[in-house]
Structures are given as C-alpha cells and as structure tokens.
C-alpha atoms as a PDB file:
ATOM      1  CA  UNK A   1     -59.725-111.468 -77.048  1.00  0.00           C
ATOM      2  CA  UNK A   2     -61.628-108.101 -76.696  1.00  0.00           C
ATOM      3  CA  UNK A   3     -60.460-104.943 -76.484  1.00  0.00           C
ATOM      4  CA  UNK A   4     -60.397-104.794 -72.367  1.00  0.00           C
ATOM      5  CA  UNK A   5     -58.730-108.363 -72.171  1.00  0.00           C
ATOM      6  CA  UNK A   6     -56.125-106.364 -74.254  1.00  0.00           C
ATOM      7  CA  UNK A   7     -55.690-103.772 -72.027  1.00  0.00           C
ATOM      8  CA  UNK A   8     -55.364-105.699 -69.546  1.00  0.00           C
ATOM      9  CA  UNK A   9     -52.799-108.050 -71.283  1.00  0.00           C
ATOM     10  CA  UNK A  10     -50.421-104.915 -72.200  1.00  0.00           C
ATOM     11  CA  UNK A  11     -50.906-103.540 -68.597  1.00  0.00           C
ATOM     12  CA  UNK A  12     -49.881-106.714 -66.757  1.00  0.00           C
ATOM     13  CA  UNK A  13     -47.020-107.573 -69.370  1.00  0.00           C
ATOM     14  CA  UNK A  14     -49.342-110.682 -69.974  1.00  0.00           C
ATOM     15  CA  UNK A  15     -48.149-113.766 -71.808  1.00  0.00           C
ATOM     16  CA  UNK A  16     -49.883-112.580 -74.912  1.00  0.00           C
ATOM     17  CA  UNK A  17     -49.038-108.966 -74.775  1.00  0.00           C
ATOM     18  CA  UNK A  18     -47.895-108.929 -78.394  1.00  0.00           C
ATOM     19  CA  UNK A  19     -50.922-110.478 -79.652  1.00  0.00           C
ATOM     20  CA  UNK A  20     -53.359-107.891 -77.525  1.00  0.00           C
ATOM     21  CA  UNK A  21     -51.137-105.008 -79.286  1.00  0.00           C
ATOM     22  CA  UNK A  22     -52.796-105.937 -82.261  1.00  0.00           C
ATOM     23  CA  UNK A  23     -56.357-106.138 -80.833  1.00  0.00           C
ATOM     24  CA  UNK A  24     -56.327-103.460 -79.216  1.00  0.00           C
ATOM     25  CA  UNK A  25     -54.645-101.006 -82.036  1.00  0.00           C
ATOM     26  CA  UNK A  26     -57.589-102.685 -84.330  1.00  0.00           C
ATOM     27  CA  UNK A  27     -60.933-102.124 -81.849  1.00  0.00           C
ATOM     28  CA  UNK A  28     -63.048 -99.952 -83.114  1.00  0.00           C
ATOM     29  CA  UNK A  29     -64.370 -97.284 -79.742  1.00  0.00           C
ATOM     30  CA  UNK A  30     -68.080 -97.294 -78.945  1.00  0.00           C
ATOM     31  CA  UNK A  31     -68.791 -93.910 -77.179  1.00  0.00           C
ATOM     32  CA  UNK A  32     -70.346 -96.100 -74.414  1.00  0.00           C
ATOM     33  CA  UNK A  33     -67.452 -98.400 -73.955  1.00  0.00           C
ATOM     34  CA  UNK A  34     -66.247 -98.382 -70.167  1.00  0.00           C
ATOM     35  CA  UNK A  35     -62.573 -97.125 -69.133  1.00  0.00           C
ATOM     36  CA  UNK A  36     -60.219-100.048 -68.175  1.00  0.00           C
ATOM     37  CA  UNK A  37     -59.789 -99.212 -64.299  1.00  0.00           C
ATOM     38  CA  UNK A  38     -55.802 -99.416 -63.391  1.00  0.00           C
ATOM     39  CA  UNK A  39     -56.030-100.983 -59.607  1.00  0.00           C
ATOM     40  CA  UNK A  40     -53.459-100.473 -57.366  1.00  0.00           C
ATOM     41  CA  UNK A  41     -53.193-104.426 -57.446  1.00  0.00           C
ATOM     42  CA  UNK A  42     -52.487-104.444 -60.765  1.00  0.00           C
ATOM     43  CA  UNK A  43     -49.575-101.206 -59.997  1.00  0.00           C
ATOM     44  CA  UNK A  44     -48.057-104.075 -57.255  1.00  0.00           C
ATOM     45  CA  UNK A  45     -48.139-106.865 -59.732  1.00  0.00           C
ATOM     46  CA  UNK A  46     -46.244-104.737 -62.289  1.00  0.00           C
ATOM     47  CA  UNK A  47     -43.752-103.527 -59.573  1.00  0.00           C
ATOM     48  CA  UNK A  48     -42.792-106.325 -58.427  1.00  0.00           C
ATOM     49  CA  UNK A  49     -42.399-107.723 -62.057  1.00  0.00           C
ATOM     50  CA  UNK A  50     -39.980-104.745 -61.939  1.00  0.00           C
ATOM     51  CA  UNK A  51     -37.820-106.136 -58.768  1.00  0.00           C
ATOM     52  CA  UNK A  52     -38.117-109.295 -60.578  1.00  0.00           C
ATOM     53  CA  UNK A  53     -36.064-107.435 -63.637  1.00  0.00           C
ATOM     54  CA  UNK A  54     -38.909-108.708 -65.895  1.00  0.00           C
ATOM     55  CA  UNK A  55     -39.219-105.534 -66.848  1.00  0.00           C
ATOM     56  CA  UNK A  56     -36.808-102.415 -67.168  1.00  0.00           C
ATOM     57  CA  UNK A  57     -37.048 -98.701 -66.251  1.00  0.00           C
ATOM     58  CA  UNK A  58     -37.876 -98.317 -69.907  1.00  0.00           C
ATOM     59  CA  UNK A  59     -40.868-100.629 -69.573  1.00  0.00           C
ATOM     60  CA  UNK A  60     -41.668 -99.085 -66.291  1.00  0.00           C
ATOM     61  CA  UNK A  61     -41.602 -95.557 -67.980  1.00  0.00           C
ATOM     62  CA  UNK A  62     -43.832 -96.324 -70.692  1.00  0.00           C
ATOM     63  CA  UNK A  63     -46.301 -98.141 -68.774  1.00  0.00           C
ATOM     64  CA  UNK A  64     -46.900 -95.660 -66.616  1.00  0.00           C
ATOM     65  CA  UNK A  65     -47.311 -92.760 -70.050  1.00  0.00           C
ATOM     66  CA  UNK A  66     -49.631 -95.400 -71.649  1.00  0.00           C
ATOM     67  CA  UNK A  67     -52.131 -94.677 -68.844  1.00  0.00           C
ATOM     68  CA  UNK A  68     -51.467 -91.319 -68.803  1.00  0.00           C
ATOM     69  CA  UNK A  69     -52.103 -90.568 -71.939  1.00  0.00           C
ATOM     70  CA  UNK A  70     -55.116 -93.099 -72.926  1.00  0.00           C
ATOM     71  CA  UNK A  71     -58.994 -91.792 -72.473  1.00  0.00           C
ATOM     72  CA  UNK A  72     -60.235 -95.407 -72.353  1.00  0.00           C
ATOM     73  CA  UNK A  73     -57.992 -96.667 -69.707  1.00  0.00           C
ATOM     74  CA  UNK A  74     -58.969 -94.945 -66.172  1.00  0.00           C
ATOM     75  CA  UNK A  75     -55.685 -94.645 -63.629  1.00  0.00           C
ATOM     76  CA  UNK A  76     -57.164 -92.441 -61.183  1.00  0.00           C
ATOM     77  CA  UNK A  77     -56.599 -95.007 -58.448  1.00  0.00           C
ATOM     78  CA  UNK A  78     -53.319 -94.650 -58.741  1.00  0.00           C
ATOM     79  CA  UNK A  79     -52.349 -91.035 -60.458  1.00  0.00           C
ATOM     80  CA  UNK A  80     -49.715 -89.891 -58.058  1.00  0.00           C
ATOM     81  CA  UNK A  81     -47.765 -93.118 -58.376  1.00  0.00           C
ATOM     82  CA  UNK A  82     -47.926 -92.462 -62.129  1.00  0.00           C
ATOM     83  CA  UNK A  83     -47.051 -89.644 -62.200  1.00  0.00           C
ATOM     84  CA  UNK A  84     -43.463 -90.417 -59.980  1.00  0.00           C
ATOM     85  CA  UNK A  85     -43.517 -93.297 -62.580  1.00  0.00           C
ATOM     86  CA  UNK A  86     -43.384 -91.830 -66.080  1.00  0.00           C
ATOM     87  CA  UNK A  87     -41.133 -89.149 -65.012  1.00  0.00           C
ATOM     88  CA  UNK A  88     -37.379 -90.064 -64.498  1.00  0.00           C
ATOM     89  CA  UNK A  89     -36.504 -86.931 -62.224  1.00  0.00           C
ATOM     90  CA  UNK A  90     -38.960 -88.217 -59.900  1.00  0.00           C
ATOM     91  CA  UNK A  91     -37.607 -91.153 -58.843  1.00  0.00           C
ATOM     92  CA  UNK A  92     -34.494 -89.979 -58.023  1.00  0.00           C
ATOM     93  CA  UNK A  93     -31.187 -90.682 -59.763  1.00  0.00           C
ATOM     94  CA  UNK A  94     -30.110 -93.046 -56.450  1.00  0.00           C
ATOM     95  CA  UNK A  95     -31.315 -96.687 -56.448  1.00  0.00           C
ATOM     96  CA  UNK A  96     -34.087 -97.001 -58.298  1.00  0.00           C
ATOM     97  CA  UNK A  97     -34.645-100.410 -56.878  1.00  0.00           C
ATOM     98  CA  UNK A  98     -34.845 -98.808 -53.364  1.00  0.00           C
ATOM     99  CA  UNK A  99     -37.066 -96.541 -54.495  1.00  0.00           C
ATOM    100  CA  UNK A 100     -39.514 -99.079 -55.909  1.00  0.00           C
ATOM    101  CA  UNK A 101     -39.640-100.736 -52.698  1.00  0.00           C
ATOM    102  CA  UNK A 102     -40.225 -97.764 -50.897  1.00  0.00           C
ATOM    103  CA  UNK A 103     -43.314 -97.576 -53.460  1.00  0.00           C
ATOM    104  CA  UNK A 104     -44.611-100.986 -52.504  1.00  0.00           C
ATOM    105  CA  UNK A 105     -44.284-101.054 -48.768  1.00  0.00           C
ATOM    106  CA  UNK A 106     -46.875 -97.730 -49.105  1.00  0.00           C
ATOM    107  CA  UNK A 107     -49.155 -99.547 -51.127  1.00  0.00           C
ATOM    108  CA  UNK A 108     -49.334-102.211 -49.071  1.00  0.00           C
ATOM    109  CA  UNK A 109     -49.815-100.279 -46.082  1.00  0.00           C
ATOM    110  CA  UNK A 110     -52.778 -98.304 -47.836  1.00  0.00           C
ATOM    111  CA  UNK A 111     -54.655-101.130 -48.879  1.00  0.00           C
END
C-alpha cells in the first residue's frame, strides 16, 4: 500500500484503515508528491456510512479536521461542507441525522 492508497483507506473508513494508519504515519513526503483530492463522492460515501451508524459524530468530526488540517490531502471540492462538518455548532444541536440528509440531498442535486 502507498501512501495515497492510505489516504484513501482512512478517508473512506476502508477495511484496512488501521493498517494504512501505519503507512501513512511512516511515508516519507517528496516535495513533488500530489495532494489526495477529497471528491464530493467520496463526502456521500462517508455520509451515508454515517446514516448507516458505521460511523459516529466523533468519526464524522475528525474526518472532516483530518482534511482540514493536512497539506497533502486537497478538500477544496468540498470546503464548505467541511467546514459545517468539523464544527459541532454548525450542525445544529437538533437532529443531526436530519441534518445529514439535508447535506446529501444538496450534493446530489449539485452533481
């Protein structure tokens, strides 16, 4: 596994998430290494993984600060949904659920 299969592995809460932890903490950075690119397919996937209750809000949270915060993974595709993401106050303190659903009838209306 390289470093982007990681990536992509801890963004899609893969099957061998734990394992791409490891490779990815461990890859060394080349300064011409491409961003990973966050799609907004990839935000649906791990919504709906959230409806599912696959994930928690916790999981949700710190998915959407990983991105955030990383220089070699790109979420400019989907930086306003982040940012309503990995902060609490922004999703309201009514029905989170709702709220999520709200999130995915948009994005699939915009795509």
């Amino acid at each position: 596994m390289d470093k982007q299969q990681a990536i992509f592995q801890i963004l899609s809460f893969g099957p061998h998430r734990d394992e791409a932890f490891s490779v990815y903490l461990n890859a060394e950075s080349q300064p011409d290494d491409a961003p990973f690119l966050v799609t907004k397919t990839l935000l649906i996937s791990v919504l709906h993984q959230y409806l599912a209750q696959t994930i928690d809000d916790d999981d949700l949270e710190q998915w959407a600060n990983l991105i955030n915060f990383r220089d070699d993974i790109n979420g400019e595709a989907i930086e306003d949904w982040l940012y309503a993401l990995a902060n609490q106050e922004m999703m309201g303190n009514g029905d989170k659920k709702a709220n999520i659903e709200r999130m995915l009838a948009l994005l699939s209306d915009s795509e």
